[in-house]
Protein backbone atom coordinates (compact mmCIF):
# COMPACT_ATOMS: atom_id res chain seq x y z
CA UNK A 1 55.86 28.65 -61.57
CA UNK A 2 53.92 32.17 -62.66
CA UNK A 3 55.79 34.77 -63.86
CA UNK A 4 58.22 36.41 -61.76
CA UNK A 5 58.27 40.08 -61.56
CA UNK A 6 61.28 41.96 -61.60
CA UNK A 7 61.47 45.48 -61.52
CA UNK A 8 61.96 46.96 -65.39
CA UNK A 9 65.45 48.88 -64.82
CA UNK A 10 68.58 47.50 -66.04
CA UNK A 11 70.91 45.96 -63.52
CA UNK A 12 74.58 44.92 -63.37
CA UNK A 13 74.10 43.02 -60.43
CA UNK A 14 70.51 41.11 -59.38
CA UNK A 15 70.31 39.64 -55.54
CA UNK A 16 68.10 36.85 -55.43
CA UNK A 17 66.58 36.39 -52.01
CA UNK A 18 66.31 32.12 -51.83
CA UNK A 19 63.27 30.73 -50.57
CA UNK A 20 64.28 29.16 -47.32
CA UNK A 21 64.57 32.85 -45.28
CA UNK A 22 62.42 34.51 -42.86
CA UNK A 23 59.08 35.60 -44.80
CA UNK A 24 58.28 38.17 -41.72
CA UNK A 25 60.86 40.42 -43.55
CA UNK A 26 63.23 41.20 -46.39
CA UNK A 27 66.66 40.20 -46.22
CA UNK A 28 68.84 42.32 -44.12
CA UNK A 29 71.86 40.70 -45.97
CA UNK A 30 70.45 41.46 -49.40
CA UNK A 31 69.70 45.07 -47.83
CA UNK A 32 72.96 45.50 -46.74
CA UNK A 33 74.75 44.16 -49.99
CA UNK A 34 72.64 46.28 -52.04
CA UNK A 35 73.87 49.50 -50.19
CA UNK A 36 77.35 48.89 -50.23
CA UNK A 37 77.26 48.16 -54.26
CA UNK A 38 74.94 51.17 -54.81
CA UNK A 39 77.89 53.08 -52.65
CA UNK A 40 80.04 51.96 -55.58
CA UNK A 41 77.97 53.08 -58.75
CA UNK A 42 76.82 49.43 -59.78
CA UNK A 43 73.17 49.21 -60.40
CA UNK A 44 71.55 46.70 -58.24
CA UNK A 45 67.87 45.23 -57.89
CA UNK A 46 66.53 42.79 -55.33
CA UNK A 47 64.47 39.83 -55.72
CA UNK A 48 62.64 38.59 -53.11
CA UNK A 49 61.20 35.63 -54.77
CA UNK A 50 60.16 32.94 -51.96
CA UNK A 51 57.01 34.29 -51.62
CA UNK A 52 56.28 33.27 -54.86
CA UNK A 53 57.70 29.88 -54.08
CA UNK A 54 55.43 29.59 -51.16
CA UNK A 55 52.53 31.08 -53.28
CA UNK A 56 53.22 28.36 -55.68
CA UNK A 57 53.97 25.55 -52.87
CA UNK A 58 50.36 26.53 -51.34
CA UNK A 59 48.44 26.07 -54.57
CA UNK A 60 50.07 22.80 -55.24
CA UNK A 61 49.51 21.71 -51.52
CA UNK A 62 45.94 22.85 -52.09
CA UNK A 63 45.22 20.40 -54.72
CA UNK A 64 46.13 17.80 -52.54
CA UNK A 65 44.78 16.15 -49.09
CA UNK A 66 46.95 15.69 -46.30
């Protein structure tokens, strides 16, 4: 897979969005979790990595004939 970008703060806790949600738009549950940790002083990022898991699923299905 290519390199996965992450934002460059440090974190306590990092929320991984997996790649089997709703690509139309960013977790709400990730969104929500985020809030209530930020509420609490713990430094949080998001990661919203399945679109580069479809990315990487679409240039491997490219390569390929169906």
């Amino acid at each position: 897979m290519s390199e996965t970008v992450l934002p460059n703060r440090p974190a306590d806790v990092i929320l991984v969005s997996m790649p089997w949600t709703i690509v139309r738009a960013p977790s709400i549950q990730l969104g929500l979790l985020k809030s209530i940790l930020d509420g609490y002083s713990i430094k949080t990022q998001s990661a919203h990595l399945y679109l580069e898991f479809f990315n990487f699923v679409a240039r491997r299905m490219h390569r390929k004939r169906v």
